[in-house]
N, C-alpha and C. Protein backbone atom coordinates (compact mmCIF):
# COMPACT_ATOMS: atom_id res chain seq x y z
N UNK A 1 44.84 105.21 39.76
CA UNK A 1 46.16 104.59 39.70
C UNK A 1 46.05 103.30 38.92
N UNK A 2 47.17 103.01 38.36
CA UNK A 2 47.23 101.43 37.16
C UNK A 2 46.98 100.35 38.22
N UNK A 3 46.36 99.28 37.88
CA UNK A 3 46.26 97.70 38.07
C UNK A 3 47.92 97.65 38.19
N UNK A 4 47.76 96.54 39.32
CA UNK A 4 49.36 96.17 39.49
C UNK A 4 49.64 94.87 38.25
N UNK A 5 50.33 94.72 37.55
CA UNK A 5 50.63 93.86 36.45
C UNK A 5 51.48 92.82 36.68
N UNK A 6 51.03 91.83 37.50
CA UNK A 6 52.43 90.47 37.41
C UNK A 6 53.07 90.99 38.92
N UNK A 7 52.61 91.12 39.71
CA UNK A 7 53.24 91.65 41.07
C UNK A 7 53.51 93.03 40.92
N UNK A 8 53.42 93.84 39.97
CA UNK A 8 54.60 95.04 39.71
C UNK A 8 53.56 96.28 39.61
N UNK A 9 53.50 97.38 40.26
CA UNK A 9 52.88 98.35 39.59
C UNK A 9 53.45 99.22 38.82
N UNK A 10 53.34 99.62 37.48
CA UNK A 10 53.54 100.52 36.55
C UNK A 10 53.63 101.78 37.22
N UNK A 11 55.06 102.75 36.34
CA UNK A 11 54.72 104.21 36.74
C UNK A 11 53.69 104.29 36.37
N UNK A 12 53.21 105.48 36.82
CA UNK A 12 51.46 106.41 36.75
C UNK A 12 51.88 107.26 35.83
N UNK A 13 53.40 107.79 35.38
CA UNK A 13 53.52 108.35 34.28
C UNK A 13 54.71 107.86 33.58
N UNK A 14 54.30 108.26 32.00
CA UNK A 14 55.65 107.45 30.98
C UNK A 14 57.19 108.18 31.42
N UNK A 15 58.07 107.21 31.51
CA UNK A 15 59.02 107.35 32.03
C UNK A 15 59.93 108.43 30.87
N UNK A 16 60.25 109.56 31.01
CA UNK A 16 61.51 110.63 30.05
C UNK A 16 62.11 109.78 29.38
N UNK A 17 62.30 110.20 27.93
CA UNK A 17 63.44 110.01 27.13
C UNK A 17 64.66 110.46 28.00
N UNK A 18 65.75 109.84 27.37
CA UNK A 18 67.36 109.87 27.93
C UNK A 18 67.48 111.24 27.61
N UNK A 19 68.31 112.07 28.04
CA UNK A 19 69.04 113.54 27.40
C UNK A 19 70.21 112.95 26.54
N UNK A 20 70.43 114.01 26.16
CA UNK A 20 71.28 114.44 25.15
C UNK A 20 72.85 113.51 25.97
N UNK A 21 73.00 114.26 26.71
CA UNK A 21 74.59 113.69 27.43
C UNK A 21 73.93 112.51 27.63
N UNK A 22 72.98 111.77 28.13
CA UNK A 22 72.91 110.24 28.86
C UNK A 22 73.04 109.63 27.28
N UNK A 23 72.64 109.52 26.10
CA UNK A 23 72.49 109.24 25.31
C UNK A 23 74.12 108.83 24.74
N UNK A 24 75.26 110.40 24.64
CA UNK A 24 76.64 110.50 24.11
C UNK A 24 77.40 109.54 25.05
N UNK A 25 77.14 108.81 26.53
CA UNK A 25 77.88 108.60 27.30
C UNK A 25 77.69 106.60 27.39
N UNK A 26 76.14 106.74 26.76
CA UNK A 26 76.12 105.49 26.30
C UNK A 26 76.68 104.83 25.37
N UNK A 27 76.34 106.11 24.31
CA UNK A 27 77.39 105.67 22.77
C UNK A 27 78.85 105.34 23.05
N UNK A 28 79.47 106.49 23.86
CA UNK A 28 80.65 106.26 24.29
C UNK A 28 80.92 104.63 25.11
N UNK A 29 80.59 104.19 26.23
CA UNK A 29 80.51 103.40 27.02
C UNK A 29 80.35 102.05 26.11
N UNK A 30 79.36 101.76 24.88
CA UNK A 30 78.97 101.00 24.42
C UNK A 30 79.87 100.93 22.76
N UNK A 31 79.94 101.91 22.23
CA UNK A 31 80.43 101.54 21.21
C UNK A 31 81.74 102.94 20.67
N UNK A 32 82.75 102.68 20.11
CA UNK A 32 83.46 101.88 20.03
C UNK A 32 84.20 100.68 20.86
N UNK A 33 84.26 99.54 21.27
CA UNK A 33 84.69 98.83 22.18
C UNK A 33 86.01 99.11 22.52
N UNK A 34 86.71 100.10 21.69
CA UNK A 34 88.30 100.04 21.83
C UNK A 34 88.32 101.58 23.10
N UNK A 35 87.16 102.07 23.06
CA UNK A 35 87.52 103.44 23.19
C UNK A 35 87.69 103.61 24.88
N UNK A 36 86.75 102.55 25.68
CA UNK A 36 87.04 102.81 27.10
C UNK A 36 88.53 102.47 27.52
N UNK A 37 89.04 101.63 27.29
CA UNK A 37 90.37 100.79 27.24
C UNK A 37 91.58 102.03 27.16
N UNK A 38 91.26 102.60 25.82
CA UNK A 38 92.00 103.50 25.62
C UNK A 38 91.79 104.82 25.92
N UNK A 39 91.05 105.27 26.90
CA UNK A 39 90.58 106.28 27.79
C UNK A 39 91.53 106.04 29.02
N UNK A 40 91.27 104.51 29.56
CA UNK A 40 92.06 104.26 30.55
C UNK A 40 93.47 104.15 30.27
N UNK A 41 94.05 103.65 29.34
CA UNK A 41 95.55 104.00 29.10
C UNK A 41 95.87 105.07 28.95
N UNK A 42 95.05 106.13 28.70
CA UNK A 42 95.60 107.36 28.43
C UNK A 42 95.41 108.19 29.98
N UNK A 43 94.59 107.58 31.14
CA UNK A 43 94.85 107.98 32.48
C UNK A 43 96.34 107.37 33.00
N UNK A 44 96.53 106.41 32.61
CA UNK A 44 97.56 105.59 33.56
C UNK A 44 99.24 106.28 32.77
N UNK A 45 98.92 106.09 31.26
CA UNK A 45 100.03 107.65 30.94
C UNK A 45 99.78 108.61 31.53
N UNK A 46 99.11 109.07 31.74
CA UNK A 46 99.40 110.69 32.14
C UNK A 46 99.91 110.29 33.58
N UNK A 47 99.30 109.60 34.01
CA UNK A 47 100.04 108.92 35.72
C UNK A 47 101.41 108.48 35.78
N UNK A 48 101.65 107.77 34.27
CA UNK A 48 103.04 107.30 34.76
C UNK A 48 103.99 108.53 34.12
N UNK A 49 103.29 109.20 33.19
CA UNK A 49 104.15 110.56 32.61
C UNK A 49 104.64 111.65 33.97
N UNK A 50 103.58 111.49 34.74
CA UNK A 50 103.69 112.69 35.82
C UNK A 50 104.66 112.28 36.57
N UNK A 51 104.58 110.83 36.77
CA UNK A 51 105.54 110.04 37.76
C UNK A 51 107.01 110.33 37.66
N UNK A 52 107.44 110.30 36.55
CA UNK A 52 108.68 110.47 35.78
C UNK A 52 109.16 111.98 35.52
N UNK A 53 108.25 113.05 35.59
CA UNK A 53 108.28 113.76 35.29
C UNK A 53 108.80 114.71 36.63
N UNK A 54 107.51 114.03 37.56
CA UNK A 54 108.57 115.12 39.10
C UNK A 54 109.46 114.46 39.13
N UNK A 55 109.51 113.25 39.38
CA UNK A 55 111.01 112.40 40.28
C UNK A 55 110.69 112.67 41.51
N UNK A 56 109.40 111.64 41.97
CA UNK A 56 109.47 112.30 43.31
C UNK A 56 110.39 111.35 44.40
N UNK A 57 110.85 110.35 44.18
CA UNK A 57 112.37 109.86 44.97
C UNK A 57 113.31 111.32 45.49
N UNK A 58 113.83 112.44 44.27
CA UNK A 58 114.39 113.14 44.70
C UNK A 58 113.63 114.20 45.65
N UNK A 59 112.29 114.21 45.53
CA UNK A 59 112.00 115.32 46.65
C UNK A 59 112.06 115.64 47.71
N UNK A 60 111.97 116.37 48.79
CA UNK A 60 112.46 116.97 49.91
C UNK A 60 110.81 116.51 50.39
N UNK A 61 111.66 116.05 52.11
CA UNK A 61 109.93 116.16 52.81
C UNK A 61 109.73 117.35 52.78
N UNK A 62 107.73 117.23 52.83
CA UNK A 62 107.01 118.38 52.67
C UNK A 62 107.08 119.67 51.65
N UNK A 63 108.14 118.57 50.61
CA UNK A 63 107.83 119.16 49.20
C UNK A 63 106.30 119.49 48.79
N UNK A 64 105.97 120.09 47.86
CA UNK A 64 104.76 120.11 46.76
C UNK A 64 104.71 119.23 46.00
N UNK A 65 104.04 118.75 45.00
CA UNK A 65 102.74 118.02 45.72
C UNK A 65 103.08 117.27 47.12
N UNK A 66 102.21 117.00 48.11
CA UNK A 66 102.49 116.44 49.55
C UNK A 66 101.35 115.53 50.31
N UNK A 67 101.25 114.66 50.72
CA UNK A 67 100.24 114.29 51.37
C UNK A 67 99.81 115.12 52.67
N UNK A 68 98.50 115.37 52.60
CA UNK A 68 97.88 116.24 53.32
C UNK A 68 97.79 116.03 54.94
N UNK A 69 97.82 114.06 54.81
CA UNK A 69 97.45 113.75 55.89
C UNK A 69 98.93 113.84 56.58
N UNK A 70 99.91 113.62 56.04
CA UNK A 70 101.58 113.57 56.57
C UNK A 70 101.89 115.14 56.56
N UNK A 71 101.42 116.32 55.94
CA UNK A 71 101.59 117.58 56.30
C UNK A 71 100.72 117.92 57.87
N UNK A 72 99.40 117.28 57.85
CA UNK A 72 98.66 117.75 59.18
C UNK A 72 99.13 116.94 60.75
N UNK A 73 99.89 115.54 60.32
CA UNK A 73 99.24 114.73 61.25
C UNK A 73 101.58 114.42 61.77
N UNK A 74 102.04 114.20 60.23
CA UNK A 74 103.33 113.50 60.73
C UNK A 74 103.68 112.40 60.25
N UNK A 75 102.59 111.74 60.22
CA UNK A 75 102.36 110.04 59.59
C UNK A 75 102.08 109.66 58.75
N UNK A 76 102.75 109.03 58.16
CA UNK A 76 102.27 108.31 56.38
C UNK A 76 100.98 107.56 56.38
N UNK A 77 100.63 108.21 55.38
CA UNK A 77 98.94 107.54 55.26
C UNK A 77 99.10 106.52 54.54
N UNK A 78 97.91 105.63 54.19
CA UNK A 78 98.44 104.34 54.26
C UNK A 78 98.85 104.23 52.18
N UNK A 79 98.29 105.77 51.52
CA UNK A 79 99.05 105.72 50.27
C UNK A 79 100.37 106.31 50.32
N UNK A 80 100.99 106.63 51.37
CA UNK A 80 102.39 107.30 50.84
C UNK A 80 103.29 106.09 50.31
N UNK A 81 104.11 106.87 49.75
CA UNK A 81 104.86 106.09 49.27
C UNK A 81 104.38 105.48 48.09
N UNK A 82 103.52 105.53 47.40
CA UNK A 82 103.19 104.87 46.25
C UNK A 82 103.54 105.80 45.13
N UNK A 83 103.61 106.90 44.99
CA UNK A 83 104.33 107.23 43.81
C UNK A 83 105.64 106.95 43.87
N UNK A 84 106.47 107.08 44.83
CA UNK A 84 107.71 106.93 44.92
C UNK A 84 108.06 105.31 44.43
N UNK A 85 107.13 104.71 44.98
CA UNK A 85 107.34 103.03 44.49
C UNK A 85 107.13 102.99 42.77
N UNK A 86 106.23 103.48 42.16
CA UNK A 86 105.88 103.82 41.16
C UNK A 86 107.06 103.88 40.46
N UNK A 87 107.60 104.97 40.87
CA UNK A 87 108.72 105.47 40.13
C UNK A 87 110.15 104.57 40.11
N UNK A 88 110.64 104.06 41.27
CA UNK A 88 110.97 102.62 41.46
C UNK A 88 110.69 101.78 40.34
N UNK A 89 109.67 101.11 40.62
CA UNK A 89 109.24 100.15 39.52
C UNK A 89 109.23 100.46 38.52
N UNK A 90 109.36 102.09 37.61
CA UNK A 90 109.49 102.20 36.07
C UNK A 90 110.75 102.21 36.18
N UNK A 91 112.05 102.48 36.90
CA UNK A 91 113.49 102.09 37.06
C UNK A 91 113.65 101.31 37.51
N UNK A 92 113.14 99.84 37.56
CA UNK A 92 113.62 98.48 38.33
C UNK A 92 114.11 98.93 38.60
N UNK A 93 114.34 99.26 39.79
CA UNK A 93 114.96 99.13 41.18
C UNK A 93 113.33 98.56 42.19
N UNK A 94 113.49 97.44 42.12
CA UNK A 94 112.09 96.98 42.97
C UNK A 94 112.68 96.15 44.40
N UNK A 95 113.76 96.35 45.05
CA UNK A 95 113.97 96.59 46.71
C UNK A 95 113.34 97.79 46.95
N UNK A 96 113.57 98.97 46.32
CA UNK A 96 113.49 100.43 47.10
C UNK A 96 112.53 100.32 46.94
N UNK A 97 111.31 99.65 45.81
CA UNK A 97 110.29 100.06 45.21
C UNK A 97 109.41 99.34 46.58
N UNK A 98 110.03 98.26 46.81
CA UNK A 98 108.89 97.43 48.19
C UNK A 98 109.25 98.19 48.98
N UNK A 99 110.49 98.83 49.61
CA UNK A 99 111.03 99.87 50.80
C UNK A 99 109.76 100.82 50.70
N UNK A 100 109.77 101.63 49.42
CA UNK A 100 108.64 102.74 49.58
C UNK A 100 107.07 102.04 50.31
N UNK A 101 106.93 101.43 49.15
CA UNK A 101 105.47 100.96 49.96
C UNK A 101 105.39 99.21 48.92
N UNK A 102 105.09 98.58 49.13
CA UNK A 102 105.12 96.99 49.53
C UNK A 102 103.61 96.50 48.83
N UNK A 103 102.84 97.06 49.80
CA UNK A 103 101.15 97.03 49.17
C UNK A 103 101.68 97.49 47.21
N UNK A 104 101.80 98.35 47.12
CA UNK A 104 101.91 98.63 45.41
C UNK A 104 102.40 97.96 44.25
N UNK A 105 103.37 97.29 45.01
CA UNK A 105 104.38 96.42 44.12
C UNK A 105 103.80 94.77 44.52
N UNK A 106 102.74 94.75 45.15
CA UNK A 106 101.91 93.14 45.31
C UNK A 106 100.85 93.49 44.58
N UNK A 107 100.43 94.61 44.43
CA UNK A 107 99.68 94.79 43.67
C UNK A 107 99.73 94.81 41.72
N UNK A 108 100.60 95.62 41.70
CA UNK A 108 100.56 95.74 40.80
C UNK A 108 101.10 94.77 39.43
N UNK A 109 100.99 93.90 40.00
CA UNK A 109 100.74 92.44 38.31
C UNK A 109 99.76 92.07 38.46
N UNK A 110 98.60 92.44 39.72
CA UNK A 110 97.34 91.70 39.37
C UNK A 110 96.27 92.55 38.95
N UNK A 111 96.88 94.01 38.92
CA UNK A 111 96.00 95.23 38.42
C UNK A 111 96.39 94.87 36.99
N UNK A 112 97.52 94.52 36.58
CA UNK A 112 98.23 95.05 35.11
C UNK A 112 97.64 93.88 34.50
N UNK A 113 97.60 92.67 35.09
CA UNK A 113 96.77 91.64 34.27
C UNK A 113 95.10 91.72 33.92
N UNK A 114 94.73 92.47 35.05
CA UNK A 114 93.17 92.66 35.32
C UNK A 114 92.54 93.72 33.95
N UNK A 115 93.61 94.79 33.70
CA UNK A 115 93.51 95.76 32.57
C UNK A 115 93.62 94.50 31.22
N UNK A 116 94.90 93.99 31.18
CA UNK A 116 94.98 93.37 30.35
C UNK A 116 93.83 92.44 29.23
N UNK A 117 93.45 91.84 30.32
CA UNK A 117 92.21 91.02 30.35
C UNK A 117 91.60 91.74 29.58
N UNK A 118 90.74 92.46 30.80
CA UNK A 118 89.35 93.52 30.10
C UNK A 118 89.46 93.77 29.02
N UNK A 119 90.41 94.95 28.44
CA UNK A 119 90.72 95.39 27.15
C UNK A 119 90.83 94.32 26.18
N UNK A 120 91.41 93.45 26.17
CA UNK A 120 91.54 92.42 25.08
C UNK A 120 89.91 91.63 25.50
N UNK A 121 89.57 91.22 26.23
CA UNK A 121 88.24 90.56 26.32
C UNK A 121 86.81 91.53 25.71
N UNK A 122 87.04 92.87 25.42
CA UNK A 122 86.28 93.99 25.88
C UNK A 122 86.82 94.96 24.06
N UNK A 123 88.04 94.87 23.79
CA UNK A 123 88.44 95.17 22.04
C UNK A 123 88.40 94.12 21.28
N UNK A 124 89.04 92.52 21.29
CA UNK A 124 89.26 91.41 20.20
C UNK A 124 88.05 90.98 20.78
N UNK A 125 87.33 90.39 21.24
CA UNK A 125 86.15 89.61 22.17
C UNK A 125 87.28 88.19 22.30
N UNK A 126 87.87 87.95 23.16
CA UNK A 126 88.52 87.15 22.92
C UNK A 126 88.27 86.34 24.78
N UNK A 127 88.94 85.17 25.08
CA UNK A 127 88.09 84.69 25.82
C UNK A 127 89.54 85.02 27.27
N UNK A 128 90.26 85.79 27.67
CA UNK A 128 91.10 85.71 28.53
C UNK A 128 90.38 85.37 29.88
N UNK A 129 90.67 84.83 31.05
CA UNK A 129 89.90 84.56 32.72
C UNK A 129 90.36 85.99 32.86
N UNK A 130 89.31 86.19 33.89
CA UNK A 130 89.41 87.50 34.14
C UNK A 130 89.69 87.01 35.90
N UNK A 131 90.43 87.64 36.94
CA UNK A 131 90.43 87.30 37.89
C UNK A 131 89.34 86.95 38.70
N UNK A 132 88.78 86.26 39.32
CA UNK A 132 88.13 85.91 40.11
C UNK A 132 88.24 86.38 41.83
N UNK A 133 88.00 87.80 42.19
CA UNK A 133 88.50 87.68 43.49
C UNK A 133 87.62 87.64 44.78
N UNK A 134 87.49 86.64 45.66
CA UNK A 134 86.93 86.91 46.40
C UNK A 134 86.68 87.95 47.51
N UNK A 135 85.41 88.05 48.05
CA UNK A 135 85.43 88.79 49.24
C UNK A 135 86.30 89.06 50.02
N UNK A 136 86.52 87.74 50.72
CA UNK A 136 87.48 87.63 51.49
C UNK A 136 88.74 88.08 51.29
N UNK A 137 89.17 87.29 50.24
CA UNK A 137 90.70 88.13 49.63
C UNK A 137 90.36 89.29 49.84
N UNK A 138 89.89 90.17 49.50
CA UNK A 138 89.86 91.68 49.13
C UNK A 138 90.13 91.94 50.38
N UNK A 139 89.28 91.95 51.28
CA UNK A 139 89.04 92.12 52.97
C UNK A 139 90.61 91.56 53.44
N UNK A 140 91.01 90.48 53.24
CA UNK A 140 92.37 90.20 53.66
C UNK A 140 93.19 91.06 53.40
N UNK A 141 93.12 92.10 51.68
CA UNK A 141 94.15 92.18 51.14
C UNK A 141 94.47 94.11 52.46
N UNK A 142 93.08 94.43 52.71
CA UNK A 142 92.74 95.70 52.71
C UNK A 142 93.53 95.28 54.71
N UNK A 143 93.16 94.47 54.98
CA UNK A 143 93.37 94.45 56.38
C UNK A 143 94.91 94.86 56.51
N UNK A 144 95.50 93.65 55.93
CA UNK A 144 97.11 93.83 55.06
C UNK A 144 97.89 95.16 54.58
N UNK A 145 97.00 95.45 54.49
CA UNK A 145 97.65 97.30 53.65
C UNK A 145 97.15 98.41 55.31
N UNK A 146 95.90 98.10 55.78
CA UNK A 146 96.13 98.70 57.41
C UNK A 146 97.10 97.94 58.29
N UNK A 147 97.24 97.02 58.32
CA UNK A 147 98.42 96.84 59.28
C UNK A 147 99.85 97.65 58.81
N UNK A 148 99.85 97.36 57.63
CA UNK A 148 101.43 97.80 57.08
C UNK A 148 101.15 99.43 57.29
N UNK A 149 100.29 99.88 57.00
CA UNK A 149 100.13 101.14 57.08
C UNK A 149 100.64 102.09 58.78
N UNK A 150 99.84 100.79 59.65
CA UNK A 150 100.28 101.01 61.08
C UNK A 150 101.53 100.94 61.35
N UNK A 151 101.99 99.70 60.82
CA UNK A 151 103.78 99.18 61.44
C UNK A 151 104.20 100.24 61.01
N UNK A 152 104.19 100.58 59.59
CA UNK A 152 105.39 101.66 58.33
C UNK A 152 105.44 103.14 59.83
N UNK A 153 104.31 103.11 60.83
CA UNK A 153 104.41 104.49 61.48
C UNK A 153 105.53 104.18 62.88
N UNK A 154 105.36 103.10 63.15
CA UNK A 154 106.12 103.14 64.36
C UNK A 154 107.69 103.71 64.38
N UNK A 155 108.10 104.04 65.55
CA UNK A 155 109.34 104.53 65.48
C UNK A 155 110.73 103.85 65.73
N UNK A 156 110.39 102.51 66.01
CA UNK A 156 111.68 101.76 66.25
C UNK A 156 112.10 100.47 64.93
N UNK A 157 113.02 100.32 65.25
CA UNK A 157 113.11 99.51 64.38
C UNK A 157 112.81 97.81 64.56
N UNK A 158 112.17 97.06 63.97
CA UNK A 158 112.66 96.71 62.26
C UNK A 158 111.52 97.85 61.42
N UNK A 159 110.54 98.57 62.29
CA UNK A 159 109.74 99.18 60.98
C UNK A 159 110.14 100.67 60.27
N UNK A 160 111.02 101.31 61.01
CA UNK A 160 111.40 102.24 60.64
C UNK A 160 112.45 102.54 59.41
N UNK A 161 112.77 101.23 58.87
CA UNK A 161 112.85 100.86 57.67
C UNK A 161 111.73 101.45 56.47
N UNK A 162 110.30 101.59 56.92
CA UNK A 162 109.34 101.62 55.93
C UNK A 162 109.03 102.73 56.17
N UNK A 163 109.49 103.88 56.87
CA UNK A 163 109.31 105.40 57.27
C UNK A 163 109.83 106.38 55.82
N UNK A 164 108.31 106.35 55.22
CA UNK A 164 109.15 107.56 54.12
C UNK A 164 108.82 108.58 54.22
């Protein structure tokens, strides 16, 4: 077996060349700089294309597509309502859009800035702050989206307002 070198022992054998795909996924990942950016806009179209496309405001409970957990259980999981808000928010109408779900529409200027950022920091090299978020926040934000998730189930009111 090798002498340990500087604290470290060496593999005992030379480590594989990359394959073929690890190699294309680097190229991809690494160069063109424009191309991850625009991978991801072309997910969030097809997301907001689909959005627009059912209308799911007009659907019937226990329509198709459906949440699985509100087909098995009764209760809105703690994503329902987010396409419907979705769809809201591409029709300002953003009362109904917080009615649907609340978490989505607090969210979403600090996702849309966070893309923003990247892509321009990540295509121009340009110097935008990129959010800074702490632990904590996050943990706050997540606690925040289970409570609402809990209240949105109860059956009396003031929360039965948030029953979609």
């Amino acid at each position: 077996m090798a002498e340990p070198v500087g604290g470290h022992v060496p593999y005992p054998y030379p480590l594989p060349e990359p394959g073929r795909f690890t190699r294309f996924m680097t190229r991809i990942v690494e160069k063109p700089p424009w191309l991850a950016p625009l991978a991801a806009l072309a997910c969030i179209g097809g997301g907001v294309a689909y959005t627009l496309a059912v209308d799911p405001a007009a659907a019937q409970a226990g329509a198709t597509p459906s949440c699985a957990m509100k087909l098995l259980t009764g209760f809105d999981c703690p994503g329902c309502g987010g396409t419907r808000a979705m769809w809201y928010v591409l029709h300002g109408n953003l009362p109904e859009a917080a009615r649907n779900h609340i978490v989505v529409l607090f969210a979403l200027p600090f996702l849309a800035y966070m893309f923003v950022a990247w892509s321009a920091n990540r295509v121009f090299r340009t110097r935008i702050p990129m959010l800074n978020i702490q632990p904590q926040v996050i943990a706050m934000f997540l606690v925040a989206w289970g409570v609402f998730s809990v209240l949105r189930n109860l059956p009396w009111a003031p929360f039965t307002m948030f029953f979609v």
